[in-house]
PDB file of N, CA and C in Angstrom:
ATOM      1  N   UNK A   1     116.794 -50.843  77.362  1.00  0.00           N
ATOM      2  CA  UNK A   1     115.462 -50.264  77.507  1.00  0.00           C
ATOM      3  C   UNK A   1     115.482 -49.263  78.650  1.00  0.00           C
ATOM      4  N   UNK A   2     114.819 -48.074  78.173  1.00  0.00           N
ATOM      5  CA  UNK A   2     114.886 -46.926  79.429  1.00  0.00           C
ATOM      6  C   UNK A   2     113.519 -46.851  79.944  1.00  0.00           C
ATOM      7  N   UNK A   3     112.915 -47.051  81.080  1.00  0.00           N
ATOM      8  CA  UNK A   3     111.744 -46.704  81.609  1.00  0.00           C
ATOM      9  C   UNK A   3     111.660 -45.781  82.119  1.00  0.00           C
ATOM     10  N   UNK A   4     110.604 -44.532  81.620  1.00  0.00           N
ATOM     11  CA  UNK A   4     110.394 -43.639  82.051  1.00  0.00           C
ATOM     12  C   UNK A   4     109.038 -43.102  83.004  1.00  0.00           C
ATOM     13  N   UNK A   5     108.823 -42.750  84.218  1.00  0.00           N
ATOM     14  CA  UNK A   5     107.731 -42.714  85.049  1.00  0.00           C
ATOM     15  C   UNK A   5     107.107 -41.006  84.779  1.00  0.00           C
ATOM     16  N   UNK A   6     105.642 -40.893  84.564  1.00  0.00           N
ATOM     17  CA  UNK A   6     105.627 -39.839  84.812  1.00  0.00           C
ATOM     18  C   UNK A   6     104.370 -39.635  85.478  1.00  0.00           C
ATOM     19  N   UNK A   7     103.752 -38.527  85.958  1.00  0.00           N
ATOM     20  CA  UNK A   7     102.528 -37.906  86.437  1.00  0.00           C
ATOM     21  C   UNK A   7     102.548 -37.762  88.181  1.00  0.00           C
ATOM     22  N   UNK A   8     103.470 -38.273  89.120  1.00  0.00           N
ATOM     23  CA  UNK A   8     103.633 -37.840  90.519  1.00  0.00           C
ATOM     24  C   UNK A   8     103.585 -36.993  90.767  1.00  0.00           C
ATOM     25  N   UNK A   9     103.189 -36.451  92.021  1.00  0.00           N
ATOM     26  CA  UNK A   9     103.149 -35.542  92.590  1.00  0.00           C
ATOM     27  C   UNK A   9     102.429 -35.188  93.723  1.00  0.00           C
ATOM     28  N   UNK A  10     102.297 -34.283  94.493  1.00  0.00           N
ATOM     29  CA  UNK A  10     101.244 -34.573  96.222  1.00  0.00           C
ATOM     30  C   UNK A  10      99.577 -33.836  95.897  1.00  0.00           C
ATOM     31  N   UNK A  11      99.200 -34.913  96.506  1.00  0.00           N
ATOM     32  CA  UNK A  11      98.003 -34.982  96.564  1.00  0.00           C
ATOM     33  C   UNK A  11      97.178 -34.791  97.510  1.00  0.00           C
ATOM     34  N   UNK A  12      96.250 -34.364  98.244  1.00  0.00           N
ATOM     35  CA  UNK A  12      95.403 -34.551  99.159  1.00  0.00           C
ATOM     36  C   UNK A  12      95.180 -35.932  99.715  1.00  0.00           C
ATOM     37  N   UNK A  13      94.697 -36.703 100.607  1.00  0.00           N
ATOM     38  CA  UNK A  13      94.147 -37.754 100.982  1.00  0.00           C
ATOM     39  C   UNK A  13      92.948 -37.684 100.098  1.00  0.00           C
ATOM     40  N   UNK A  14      92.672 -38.891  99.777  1.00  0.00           N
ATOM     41  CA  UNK A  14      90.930 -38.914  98.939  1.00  0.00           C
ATOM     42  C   UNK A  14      91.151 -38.301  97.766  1.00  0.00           C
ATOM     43  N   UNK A  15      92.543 -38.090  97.221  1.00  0.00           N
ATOM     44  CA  UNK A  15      92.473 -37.167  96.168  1.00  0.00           C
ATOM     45  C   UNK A  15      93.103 -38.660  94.771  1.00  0.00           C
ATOM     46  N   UNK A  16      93.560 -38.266  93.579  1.00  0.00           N
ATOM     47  CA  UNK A  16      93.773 -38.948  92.501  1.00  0.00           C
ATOM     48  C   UNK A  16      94.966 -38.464  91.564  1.00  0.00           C
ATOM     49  N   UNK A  17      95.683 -39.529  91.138  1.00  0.00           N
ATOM     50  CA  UNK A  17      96.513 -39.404  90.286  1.00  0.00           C
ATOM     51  C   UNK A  17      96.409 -41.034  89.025  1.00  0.00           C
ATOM     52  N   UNK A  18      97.237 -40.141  88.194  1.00  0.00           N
ATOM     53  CA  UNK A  18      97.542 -41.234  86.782  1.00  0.00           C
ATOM     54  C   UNK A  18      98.610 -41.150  86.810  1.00  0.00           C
ATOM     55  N   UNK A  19      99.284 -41.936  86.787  1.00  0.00           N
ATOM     56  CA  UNK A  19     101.023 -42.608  86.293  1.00  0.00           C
ATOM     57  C   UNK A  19     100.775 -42.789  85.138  1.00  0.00           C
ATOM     58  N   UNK A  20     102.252 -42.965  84.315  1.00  0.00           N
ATOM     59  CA  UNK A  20     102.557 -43.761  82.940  1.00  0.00           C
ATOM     60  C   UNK A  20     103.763 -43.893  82.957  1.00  0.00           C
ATOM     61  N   UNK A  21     104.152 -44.703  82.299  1.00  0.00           N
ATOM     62  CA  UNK A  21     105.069 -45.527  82.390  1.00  0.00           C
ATOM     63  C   UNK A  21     105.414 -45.556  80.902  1.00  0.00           C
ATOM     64  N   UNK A  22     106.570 -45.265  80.528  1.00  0.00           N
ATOM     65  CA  UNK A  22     107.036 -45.386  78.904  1.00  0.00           C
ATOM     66  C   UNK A  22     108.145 -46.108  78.949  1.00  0.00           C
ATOM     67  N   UNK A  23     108.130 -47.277  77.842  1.00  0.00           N
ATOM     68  CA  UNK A  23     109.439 -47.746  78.030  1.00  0.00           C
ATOM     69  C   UNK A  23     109.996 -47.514  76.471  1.00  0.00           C
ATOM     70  N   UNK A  24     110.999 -47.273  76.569  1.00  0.00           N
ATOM     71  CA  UNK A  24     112.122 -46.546  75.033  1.00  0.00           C
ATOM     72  C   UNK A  24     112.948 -47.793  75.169  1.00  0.00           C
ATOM     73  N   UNK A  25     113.230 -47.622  73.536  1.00  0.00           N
ATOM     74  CA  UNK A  25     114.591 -48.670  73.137  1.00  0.00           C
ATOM     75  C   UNK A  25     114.213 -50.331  73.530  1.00  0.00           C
ATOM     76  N   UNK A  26     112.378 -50.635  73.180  1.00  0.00           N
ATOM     77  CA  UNK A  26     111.707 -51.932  73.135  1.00  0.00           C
ATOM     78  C   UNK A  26     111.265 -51.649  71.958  1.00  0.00           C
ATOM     79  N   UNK A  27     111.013 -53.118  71.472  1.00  0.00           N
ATOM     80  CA  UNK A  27     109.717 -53.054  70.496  1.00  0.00           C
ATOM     81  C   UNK A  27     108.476 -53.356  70.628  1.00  0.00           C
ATOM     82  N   UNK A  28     107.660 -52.884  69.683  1.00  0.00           N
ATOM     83  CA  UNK A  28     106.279 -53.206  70.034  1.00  0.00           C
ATOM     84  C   UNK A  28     105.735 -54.382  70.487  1.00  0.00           C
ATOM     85  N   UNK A  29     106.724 -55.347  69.705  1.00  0.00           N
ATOM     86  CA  UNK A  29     106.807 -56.775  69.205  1.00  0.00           C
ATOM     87  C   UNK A  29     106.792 -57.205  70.800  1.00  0.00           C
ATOM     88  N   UNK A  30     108.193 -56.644  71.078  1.00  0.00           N
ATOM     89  CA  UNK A  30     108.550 -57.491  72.293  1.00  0.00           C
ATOM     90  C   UNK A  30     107.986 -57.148  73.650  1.00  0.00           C
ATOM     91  N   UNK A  31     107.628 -55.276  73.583  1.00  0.00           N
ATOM     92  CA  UNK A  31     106.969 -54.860  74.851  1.00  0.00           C
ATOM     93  C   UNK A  31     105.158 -55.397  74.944  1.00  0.00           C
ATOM     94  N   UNK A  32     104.870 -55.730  73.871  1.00  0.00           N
ATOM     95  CA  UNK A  32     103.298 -56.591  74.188  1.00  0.00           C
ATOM     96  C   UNK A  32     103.202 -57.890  74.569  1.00  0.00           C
ATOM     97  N   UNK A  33     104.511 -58.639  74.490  1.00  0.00           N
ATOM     98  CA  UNK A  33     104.442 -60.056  75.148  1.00  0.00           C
ATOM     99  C   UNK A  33     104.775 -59.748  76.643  1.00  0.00           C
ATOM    100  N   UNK A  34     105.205 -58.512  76.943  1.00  0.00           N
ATOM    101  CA  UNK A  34     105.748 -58.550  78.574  1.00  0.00           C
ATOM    102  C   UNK A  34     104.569 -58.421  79.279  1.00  0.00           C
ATOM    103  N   UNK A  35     104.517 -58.494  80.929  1.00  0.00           N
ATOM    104  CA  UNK A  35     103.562 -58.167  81.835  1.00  0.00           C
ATOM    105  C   UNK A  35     104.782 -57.529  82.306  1.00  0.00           C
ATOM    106  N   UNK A  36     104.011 -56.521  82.600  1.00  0.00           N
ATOM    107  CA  UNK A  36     104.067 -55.420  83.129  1.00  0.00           C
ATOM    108  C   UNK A  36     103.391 -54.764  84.957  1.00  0.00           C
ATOM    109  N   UNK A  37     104.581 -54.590  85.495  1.00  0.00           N
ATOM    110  CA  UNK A  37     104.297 -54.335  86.591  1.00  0.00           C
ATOM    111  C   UNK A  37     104.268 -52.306  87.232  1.00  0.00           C
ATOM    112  N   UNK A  38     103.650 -52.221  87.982  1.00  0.00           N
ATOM    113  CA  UNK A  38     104.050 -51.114  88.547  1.00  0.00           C
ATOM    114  C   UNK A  38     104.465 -51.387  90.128  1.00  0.00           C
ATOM    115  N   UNK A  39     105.525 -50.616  90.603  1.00  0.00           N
ATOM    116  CA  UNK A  39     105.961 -51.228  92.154  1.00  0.00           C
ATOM    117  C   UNK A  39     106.117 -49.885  92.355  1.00  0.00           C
ATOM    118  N   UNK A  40     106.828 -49.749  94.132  1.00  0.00           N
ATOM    119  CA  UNK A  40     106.477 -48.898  94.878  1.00  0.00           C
ATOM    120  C   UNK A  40     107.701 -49.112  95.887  1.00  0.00           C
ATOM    121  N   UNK A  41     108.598 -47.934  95.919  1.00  0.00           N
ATOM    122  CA  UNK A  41     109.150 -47.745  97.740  1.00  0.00           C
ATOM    123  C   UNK A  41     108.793 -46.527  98.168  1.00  0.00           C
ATOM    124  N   UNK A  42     108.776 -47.011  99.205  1.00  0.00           N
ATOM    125  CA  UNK A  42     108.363 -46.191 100.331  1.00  0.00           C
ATOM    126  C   UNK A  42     109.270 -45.853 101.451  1.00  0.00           C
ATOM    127  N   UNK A  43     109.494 -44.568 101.795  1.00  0.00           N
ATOM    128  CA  UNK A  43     110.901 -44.420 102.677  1.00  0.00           C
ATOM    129  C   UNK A  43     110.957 -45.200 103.761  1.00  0.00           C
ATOM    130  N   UNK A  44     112.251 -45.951 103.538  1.00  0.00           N
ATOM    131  CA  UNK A  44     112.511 -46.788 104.867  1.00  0.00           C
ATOM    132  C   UNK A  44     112.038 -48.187 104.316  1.00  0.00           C
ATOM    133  N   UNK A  45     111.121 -48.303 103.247  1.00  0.00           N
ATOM    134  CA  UNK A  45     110.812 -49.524 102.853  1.00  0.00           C
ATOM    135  C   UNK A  45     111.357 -50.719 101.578  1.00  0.00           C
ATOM    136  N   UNK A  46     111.200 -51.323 101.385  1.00  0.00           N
ATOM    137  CA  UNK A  46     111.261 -52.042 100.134  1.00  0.00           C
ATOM    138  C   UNK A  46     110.661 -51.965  99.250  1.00  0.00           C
ATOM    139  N   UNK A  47     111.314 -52.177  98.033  1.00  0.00           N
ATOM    140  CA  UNK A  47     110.368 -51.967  96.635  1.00  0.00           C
ATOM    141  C   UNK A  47     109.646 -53.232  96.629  1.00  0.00           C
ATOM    142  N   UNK A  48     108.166 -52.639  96.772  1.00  0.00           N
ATOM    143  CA  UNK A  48     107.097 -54.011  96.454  1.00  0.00           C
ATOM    144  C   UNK A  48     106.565 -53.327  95.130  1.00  0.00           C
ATOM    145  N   UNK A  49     105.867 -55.186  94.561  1.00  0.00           N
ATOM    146  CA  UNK A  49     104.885 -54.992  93.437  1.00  0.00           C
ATOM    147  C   UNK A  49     103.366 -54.359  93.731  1.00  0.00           C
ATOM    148  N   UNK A  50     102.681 -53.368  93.563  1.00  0.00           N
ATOM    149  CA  UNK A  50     101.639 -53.161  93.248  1.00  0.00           C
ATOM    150  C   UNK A  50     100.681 -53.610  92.587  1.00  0.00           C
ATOM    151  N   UNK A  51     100.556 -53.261  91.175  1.00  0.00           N
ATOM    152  CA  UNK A  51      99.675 -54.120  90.150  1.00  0.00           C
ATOM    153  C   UNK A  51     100.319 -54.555  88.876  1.00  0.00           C
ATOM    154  N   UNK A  52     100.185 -55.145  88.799  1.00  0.00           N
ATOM    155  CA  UNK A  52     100.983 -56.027  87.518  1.00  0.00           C
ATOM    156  C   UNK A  52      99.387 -56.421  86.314  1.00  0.00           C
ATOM    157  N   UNK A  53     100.582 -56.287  84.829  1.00  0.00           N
ATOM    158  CA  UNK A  53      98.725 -56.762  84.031  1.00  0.00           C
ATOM    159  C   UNK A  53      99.700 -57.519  82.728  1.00  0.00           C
ATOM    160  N   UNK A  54      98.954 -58.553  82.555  1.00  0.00           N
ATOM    161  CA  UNK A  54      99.520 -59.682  81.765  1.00  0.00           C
ATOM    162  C   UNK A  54      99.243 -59.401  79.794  1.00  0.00           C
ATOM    163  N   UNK A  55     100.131 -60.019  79.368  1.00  0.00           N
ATOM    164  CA  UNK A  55     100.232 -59.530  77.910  1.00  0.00           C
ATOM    165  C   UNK A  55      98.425 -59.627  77.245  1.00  0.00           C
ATOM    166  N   UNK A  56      97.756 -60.627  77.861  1.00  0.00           N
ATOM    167  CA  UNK A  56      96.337 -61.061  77.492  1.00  0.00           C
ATOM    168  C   UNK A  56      95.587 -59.997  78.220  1.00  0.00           C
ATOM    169  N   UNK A  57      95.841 -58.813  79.466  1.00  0.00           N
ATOM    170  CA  UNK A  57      95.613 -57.789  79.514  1.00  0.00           C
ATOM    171  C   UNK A  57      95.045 -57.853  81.378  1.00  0.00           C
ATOM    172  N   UNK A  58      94.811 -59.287  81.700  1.00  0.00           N
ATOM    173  CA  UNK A  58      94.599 -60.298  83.059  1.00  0.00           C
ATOM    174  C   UNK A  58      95.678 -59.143  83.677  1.00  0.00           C
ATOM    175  N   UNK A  59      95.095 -58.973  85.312  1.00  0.00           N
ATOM    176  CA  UNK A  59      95.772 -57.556  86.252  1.00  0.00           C
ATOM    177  C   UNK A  59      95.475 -58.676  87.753  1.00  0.00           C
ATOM    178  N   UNK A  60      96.852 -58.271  88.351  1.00  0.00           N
ATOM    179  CA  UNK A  60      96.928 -58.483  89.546  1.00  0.00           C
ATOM    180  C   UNK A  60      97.021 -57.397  90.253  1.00  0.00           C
ATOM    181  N   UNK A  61      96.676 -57.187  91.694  1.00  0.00           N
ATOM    182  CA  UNK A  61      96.829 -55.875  92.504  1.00  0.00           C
ATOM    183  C   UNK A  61      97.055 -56.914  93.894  1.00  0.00           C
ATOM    184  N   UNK A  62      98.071 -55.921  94.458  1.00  0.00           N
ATOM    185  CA  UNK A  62      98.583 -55.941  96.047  1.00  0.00           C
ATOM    186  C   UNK A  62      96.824 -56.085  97.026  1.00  0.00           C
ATOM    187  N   UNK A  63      96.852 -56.621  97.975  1.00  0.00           N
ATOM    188  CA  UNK A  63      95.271 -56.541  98.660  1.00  0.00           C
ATOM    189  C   UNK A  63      95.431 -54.668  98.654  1.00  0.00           C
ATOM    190  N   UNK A  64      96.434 -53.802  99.125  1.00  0.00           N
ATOM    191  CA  UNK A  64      96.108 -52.890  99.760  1.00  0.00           C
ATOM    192  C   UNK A  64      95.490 -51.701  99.227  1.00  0.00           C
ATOM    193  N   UNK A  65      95.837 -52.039  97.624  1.00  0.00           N
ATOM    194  CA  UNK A  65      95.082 -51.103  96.349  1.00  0.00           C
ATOM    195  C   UNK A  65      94.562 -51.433  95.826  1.00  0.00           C
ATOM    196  N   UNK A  66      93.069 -52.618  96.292  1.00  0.00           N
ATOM    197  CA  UNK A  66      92.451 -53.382  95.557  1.00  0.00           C
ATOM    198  C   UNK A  66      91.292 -52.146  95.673  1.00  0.00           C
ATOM    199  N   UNK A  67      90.340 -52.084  94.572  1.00  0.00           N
ATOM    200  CA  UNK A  67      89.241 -51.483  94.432  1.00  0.00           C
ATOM    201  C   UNK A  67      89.522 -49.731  94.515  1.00  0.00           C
ATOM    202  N   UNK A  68      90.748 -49.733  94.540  1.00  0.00           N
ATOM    203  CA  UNK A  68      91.601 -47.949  94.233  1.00  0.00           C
ATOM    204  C   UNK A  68      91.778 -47.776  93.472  1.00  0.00           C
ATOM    205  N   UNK A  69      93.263 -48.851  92.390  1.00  0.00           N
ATOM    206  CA  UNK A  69      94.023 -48.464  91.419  1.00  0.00           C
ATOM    207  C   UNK A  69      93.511 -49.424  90.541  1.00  0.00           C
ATOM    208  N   UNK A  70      93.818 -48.873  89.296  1.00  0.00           N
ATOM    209  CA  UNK A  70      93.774 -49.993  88.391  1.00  0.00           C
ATOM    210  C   UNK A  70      94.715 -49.461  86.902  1.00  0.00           C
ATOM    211  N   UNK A  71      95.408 -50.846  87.079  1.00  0.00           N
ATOM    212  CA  UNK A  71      96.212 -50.830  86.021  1.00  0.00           C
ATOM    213  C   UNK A  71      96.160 -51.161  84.328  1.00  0.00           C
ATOM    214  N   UNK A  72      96.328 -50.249  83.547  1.00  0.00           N
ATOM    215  CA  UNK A  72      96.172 -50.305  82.363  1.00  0.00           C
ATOM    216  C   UNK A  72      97.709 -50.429  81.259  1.00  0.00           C
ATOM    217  N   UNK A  73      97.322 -50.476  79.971  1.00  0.00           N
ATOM    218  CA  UNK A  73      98.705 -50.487  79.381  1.00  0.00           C
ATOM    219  C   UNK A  73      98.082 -49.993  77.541  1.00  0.00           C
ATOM    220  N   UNK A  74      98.975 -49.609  76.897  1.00  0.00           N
ATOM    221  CA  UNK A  74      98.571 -49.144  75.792  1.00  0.00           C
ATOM    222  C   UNK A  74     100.134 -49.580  74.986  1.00  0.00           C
ATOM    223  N   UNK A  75      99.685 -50.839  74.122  1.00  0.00           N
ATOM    224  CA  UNK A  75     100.943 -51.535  73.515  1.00  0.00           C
ATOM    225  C   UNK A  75     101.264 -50.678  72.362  1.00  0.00           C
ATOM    226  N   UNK A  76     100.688 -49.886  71.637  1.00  0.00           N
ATOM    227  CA  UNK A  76     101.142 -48.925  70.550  1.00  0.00           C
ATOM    228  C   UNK A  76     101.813 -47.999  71.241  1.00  0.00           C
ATOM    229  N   UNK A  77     101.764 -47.490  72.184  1.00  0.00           N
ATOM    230  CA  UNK A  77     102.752 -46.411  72.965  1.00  0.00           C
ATOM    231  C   UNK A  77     104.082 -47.012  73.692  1.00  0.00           C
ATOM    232  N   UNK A  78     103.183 -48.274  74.138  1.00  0.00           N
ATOM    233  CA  UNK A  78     104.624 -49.065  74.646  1.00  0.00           C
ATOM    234  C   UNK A  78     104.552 -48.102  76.151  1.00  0.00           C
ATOM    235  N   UNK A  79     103.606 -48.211  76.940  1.00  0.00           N
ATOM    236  CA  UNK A  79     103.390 -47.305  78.229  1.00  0.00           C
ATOM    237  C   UNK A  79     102.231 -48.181  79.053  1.00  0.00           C
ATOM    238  N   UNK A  80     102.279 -48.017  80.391  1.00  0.00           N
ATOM    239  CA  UNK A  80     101.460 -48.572  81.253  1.00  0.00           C
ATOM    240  C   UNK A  80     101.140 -47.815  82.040  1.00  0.00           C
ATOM    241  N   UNK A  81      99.749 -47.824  82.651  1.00  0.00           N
ATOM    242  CA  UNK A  81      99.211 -46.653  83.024  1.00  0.00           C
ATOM    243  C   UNK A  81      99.141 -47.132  84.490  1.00  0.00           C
ATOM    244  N   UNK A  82      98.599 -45.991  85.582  1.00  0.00           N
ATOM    245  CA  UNK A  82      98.252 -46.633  87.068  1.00  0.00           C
ATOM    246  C   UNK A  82      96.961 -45.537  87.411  1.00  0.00           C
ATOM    247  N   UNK A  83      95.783 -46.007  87.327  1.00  0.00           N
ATOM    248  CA  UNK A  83      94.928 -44.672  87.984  1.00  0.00           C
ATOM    249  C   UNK A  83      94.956 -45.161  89.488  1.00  0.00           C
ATOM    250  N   UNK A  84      95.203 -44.131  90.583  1.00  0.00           N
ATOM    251  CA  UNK A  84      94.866 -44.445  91.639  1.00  0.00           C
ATOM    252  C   UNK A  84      94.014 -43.348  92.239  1.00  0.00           C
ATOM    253  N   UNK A  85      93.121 -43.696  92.991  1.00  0.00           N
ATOM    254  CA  UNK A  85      91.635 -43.046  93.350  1.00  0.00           C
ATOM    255  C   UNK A  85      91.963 -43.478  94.999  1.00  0.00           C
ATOM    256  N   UNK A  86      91.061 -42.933  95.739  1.00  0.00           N
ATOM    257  CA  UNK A  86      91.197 -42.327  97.396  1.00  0.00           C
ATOM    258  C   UNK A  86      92.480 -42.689  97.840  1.00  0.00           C
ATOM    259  N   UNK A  87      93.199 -41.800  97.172  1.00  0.00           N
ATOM    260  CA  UNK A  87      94.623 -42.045  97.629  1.00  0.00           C
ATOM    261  C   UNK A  87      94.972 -41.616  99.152  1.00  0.00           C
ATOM    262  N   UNK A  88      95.837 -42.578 100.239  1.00  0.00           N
ATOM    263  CA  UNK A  88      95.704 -42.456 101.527  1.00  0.00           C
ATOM    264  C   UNK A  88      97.677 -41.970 101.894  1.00  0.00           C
ATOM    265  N   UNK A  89      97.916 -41.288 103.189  1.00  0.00           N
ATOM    266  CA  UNK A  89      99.041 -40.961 103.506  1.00  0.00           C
ATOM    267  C   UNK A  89     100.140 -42.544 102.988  1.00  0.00           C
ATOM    268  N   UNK A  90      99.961 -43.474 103.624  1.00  0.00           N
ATOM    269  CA  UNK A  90     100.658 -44.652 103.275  1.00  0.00           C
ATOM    270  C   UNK A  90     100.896 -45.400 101.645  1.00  0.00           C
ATOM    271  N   UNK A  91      99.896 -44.586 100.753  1.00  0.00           N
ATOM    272  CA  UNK A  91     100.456 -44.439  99.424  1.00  0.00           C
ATOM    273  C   UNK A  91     101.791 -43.840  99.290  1.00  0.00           C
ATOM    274  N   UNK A  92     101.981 -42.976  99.835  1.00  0.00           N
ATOM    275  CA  UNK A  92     103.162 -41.811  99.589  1.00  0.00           C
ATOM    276  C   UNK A  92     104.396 -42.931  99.195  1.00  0.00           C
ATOM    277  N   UNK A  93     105.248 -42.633  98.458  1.00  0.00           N
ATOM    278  CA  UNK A  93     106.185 -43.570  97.717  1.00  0.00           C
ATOM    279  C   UNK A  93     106.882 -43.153  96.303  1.00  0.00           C
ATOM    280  N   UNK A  94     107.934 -43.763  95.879  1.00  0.00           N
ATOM    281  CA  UNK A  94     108.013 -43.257  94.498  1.00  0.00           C
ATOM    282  C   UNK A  94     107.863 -44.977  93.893  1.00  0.00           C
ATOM    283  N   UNK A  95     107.490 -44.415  92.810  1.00  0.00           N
ATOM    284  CA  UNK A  95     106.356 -45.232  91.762  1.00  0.00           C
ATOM    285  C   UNK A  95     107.373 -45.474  90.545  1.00  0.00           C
ATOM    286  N   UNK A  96     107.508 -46.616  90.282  1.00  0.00           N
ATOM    287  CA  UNK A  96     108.103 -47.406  89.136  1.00  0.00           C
ATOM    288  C   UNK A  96     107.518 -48.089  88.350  1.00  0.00           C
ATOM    289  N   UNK A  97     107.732 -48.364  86.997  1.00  0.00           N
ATOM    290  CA  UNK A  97     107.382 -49.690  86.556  1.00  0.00           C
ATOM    291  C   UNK A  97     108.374 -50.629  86.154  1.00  0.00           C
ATOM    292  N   UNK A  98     108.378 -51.754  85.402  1.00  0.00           N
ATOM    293  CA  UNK A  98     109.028 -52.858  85.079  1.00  0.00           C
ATOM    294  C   UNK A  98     108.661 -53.951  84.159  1.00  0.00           C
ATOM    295  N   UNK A  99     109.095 -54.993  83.754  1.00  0.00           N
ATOM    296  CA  UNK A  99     108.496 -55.918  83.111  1.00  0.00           C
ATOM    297  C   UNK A  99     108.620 -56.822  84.892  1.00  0.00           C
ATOM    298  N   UNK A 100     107.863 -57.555  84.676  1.00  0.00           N
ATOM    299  CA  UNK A 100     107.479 -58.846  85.948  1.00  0.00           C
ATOM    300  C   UNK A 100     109.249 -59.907  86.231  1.00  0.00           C
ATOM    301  N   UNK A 101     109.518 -59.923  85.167  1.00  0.00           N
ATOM    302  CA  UNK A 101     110.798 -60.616  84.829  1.00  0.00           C
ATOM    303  C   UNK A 101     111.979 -59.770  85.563  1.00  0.00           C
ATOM    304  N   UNK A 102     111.656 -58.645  85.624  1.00  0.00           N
ATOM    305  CA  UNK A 102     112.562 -57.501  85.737  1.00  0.00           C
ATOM    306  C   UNK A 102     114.082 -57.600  84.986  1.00  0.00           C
ATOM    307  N   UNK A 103     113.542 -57.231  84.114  1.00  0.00           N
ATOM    308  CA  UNK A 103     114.986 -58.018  83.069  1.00  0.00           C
ATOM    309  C   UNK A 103     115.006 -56.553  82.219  1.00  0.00           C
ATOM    310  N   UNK A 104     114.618 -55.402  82.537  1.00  0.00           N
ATOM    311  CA  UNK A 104     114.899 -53.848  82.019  1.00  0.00           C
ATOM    312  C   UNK A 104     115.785 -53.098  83.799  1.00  0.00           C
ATOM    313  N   UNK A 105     116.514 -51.913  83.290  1.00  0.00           N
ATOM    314  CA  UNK A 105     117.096 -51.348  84.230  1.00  0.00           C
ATOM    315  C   UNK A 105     115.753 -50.571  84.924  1.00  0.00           C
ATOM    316  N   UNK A 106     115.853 -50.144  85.734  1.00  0.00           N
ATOM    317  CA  UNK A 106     114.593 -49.293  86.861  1.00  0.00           C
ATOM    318  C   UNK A 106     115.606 -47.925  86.606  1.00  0.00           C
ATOM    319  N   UNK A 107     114.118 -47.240  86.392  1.00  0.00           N
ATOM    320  CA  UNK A 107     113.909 -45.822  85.511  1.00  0.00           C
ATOM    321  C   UNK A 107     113.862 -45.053  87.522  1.00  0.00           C
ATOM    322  N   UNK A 108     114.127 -43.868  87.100  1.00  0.00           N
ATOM    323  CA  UNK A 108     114.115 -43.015  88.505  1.00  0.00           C
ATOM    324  C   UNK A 108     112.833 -42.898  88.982  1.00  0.00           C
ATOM    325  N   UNK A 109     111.790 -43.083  88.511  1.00  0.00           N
ATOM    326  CA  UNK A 109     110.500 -43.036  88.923  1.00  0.00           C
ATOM    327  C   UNK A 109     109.668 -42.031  89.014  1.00  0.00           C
ATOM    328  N   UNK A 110     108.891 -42.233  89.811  1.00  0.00           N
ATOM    329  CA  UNK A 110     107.919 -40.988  89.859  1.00  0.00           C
ATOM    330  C   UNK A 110     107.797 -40.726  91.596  1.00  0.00           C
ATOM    331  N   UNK A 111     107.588 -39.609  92.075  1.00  0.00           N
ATOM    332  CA  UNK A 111     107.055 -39.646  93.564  1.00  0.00           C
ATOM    333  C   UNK A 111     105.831 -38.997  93.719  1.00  0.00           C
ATOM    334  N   UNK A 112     105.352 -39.813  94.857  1.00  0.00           N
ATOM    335  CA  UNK A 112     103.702 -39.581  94.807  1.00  0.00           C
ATOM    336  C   UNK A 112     103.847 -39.328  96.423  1.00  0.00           C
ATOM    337  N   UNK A 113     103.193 -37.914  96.709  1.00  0.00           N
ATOM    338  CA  UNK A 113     103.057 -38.127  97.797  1.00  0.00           C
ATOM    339  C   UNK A 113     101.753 -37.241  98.408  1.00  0.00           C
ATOM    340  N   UNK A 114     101.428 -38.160  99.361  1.00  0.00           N
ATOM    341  CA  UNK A 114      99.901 -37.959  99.808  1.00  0.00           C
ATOM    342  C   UNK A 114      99.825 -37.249 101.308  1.00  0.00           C
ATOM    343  N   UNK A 115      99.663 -36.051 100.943  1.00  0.00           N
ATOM    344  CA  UNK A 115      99.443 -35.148 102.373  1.00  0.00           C
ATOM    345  C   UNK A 115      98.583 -34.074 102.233  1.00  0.00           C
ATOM    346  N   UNK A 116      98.234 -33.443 103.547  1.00  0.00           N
ATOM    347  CA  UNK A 116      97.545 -32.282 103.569  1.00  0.00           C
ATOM    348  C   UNK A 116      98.301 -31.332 104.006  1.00  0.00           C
TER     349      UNK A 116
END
């Protein structure tokens, strides 16, 4: 399975982006039973989980992008979405997704970065 990230890029502070996330070489079958995560490094940092959203469609979020981002998924495309809204300098990161299991290879990602 290849995961592909797309829609990064720099933003203003207070400003907005959409991610998606495509994953190739799954099936429909099998990519709608997964939960699905989106994670995040940040230079110098570790890849953490962000928001994750469960095959029943149930979403977890990190405290720090609670009431910002919200994570979506569209099982006929086989893609997971990320809107994030008042995006702040400490967003800045490149942006992945995954299944929760992490049992697919990690796609090059996306980079998001938040400056003026």
């Amino acid at each position: 399975v290849q995961l592909q990230a797309f829609g990064g890029g720099l933003v203003q502070p207070g400003g907005s982006l959409r991610l998606s996330c495509a994953a190739y070489g799954t099936t429909f079958s099998e990519f709608r039973r997964k939960t699905m995560g989106w994670y995040r490094q940040a230079p110098g940092n570790q890849r953490e989980l962000v928001a994750s959203i469960g095959d029943d469609g149930s979403t977890y979020y990190v405290d720090s992008v609670k009431g910002r981002i919200t994570i979506s998924r569209d099982n006929d495309k086989k893609t997971v979405y990320l809107q994030m809204n008042s995006l702040g300098p400490d967003d800045t990161a490149v942006y992945y997704c995954n299944n929760r299991a992490l049992e697919w290879a990690w796609g090059l990602g996306t980079l998001v970065t938040v400056s003026s």
